[in-house]
Protein backbone atom coordinates (compact mmCIF):
# COMPACT_ATOMS: atom_id res chain seq x y z
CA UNK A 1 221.00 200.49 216.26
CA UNK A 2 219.09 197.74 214.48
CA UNK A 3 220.13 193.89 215.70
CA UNK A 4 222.37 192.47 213.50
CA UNK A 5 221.44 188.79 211.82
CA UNK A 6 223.36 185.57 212.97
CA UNK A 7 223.92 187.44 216.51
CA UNK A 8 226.69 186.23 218.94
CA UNK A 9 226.98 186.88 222.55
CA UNK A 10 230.90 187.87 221.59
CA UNK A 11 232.68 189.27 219.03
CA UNK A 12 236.52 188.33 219.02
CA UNK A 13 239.58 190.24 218.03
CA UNK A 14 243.02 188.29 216.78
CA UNK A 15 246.19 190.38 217.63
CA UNK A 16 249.56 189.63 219.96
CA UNK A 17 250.16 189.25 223.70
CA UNK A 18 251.93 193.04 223.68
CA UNK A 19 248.96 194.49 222.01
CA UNK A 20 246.14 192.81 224.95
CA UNK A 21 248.50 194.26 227.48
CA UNK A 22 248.28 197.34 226.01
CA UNK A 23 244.20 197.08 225.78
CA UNK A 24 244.08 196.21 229.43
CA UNK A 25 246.53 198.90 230.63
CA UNK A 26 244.55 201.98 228.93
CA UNK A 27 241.28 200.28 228.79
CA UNK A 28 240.67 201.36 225.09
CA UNK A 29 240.40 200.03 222.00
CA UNK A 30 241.69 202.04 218.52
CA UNK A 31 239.44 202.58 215.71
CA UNK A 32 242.24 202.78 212.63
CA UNK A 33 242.83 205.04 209.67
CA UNK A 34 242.00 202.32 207.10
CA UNK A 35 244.24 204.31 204.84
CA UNK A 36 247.52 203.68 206.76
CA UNK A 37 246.43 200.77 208.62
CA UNK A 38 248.03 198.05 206.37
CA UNK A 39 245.09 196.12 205.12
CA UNK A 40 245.65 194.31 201.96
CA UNK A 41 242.27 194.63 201.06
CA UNK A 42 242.58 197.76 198.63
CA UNK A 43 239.21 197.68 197.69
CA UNK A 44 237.84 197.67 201.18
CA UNK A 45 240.57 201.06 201.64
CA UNK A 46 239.05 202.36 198.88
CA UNK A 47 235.40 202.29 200.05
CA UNK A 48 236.51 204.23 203.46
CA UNK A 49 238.40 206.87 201.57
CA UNK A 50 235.07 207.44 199.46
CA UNK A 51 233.62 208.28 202.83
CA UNK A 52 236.41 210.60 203.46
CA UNK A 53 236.05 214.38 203.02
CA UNK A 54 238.94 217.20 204.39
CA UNK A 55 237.03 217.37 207.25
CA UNK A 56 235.74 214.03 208.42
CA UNK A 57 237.93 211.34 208.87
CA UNK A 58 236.85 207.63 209.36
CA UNK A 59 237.84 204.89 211.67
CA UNK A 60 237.52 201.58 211.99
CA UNK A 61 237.86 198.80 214.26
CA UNK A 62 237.29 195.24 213.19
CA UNK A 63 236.23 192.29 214.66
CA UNK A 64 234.60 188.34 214.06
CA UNK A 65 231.75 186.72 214.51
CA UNK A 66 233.82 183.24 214.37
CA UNK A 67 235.72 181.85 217.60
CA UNK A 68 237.53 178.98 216.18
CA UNK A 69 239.31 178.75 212.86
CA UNK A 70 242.69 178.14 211.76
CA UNK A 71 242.02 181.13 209.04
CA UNK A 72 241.82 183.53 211.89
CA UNK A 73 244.88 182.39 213.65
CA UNK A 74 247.08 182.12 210.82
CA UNK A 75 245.67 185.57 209.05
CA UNK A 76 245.73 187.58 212.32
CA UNK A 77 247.84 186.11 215.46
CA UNK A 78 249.89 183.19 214.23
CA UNK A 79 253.30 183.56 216.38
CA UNK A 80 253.05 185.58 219.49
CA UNK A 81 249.10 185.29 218.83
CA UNK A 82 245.93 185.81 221.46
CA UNK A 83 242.02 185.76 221.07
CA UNK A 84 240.10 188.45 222.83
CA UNK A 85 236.52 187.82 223.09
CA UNK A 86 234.45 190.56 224.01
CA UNK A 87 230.82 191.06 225.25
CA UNK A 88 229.15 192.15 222.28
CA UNK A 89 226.47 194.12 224.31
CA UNK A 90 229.03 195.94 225.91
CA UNK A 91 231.08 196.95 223.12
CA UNK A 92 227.66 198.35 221.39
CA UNK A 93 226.74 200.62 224.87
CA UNK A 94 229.64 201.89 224.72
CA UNK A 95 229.92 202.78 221.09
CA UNK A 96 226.46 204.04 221.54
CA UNK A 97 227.69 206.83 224.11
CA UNK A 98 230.46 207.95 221.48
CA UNK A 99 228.05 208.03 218.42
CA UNK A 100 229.88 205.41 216.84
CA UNK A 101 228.31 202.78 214.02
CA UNK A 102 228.53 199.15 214.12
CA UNK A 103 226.81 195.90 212.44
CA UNK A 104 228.31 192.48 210.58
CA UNK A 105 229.92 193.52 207.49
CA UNK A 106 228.10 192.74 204.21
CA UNK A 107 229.79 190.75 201.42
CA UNK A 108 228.88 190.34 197.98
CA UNK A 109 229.85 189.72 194.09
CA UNK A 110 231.90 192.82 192.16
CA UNK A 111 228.99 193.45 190.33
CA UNK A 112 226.84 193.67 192.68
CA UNK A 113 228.71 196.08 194.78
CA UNK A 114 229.76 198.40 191.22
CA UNK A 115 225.97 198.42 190.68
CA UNK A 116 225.69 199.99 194.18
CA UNK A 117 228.71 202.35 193.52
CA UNK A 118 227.01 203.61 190.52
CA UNK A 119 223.86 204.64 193.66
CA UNK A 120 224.15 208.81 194.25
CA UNK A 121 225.50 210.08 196.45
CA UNK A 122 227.57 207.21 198.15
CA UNK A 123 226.33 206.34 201.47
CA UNK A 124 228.59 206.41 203.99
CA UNK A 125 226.61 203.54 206.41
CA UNK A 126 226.49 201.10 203.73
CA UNK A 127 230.02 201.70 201.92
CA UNK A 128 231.80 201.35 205.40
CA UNK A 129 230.66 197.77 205.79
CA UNK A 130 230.92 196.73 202.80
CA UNK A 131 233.51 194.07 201.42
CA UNK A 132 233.65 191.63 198.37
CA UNK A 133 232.61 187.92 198.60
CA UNK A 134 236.39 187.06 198.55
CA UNK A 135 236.61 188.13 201.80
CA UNK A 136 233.31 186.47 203.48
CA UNK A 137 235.17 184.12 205.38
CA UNK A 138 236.52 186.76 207.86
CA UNK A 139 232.89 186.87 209.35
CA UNK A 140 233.89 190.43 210.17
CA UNK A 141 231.79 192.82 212.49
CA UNK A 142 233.09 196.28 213.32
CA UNK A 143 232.67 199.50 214.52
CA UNK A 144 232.72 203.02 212.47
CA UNK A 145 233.13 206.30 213.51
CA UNK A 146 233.25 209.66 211.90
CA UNK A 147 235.90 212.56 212.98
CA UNK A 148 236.42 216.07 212.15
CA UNK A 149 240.07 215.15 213.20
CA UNK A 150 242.24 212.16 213.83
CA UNK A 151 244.33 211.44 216.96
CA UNK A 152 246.93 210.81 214.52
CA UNK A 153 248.02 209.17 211.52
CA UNK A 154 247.11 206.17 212.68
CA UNK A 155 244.42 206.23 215.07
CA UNK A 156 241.34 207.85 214.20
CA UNK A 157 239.15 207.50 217.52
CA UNK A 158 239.49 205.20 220.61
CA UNK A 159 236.40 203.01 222.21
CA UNK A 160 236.66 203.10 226.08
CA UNK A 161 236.21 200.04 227.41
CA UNK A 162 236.10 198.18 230.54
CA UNK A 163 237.96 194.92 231.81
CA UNK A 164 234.90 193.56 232.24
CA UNK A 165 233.82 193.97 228.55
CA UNK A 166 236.32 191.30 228.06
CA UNK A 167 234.59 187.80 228.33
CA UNK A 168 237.99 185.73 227.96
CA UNK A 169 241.23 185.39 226.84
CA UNK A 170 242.63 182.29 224.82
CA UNK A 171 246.38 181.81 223.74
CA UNK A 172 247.57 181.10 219.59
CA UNK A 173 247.48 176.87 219.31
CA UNK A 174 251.30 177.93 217.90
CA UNK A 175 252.20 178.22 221.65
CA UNK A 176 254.05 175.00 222.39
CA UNK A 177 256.35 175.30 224.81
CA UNK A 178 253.99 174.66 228.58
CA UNK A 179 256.53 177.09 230.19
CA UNK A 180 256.08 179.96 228.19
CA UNK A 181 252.24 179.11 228.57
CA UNK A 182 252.77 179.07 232.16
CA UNK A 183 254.79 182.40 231.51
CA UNK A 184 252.33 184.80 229.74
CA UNK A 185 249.33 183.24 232.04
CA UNK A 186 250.96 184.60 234.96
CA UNK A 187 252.20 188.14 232.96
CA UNK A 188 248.41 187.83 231.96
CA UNK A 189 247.29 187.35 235.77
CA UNK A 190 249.63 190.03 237.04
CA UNK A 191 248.85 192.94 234.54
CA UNK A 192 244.92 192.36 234.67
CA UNK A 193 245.42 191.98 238.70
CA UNK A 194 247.42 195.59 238.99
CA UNK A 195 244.70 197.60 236.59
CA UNK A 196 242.16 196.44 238.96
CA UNK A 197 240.78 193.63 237.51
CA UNK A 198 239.07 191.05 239.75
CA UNK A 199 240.63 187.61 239.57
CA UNK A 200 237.69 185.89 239.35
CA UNK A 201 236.74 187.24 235.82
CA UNK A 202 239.32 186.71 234.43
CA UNK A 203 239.41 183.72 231.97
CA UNK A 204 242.34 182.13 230.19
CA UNK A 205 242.31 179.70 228.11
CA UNK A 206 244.82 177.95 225.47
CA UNK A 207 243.52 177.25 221.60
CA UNK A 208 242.07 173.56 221.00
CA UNK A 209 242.22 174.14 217.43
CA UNK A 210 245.24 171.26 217.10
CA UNK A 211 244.49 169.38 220.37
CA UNK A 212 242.05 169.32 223.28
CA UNK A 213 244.04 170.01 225.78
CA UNK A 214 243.29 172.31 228.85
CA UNK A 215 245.80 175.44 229.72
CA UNK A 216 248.13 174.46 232.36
């Protein structure tokens, strides 16, 4: 796969505590049926299902190139909220040993992109990261995969991973309370710890998006 522009060591996905305890627990990560994933994004729906035939099936799994912003937190893991960052070189071995696609996702102007509609016959590589200049402040980068057959209605594919892939953690700036910091650290510890995670990799870390304080 060809190296991406305005690389990053890590890529970082926004989602809740429950869902990074599920991530560590069965080491994988779900690659989505865009069509039942509830993105509000229609457009960007509407580009996967053009890649879509009866018998393959696409998946995606999204993440950013940004590690900071309030737009991310607020979008994607405003309450219960945590930021996964994840070796980027790991994440593209491994979807190199299931066949799967991945690069930043390419924005541009309506026209531009109905202009390259208009292009027979629609290519799946370039359709399935594409998105309109709306949406450029995501930063996204994600992974693609094609299947003869879904897991489900939901889940398309999974990318195994390992709890190493996982550079660190870092909890929503929304959590205020230092004892339910204190709380999920140790949930956080505990989990990683009992899926055979070394202690020592493990990084936590809260948000200084509001204040520069450390995690305590």
């Amino acid at each position: 796969m060809k190296k991406t522009e305005n690389r990053t060591e890590c890529v970082y996905r926004y989602t809740s505590f429950s869902r990074l305890l599920e991530i560590i627990v069965t080491r994988r990560l779900p690659l989505l049926n865009a069509l039942n994933s509830g993105w509000k994004d229609k457009i960007d729906i509407g580009f996967i299902k053009a890649c879509e035939t009866p018998k393959k099936k696409i998946g995606v799994l999204c993440f950013t190139n940004k590690h900071a912003t309030n737009f991310h937190w607020d979008l994607f893991a405003k309450d219960d909220g945590i930021r996964i960052a994840f070796k980027r070189n790991n994440l593209e071995k491994s979807s190199d040993e299931q066949g799967f696609l991945y690069r930043n996702v390419s924005y541009n102007i309506p026209k531009k992109i109905k202009r390259s509609l208009n292009d027979k016959p629609l290519k799946f590589k370039k359709l399935a990261f594409l998105k309109r200049i709306q949406y450029e402040e995501e930063n996204e980068w994600r992974i693609v995969c094609e299947k003869e057959k879904a897991i489900n209605s939901h889940v398309v594919a999974y990318l195994p991973i390992k709890l190493s892939d996982i550079e660190s953690i870092t909890l929503s700036p929304y959590y205020k309370d230092v004892n339910e910091r204190r709380f999920l650290r140790k949930t956080l510890k505990s989990v990683w710890k009992s899926m055979g995670g070394k202690e020592n990799e493990l990084k936590i870390y809260r948000s200084t998006l509001f204040e520069n304080h450390s995690i305590e």
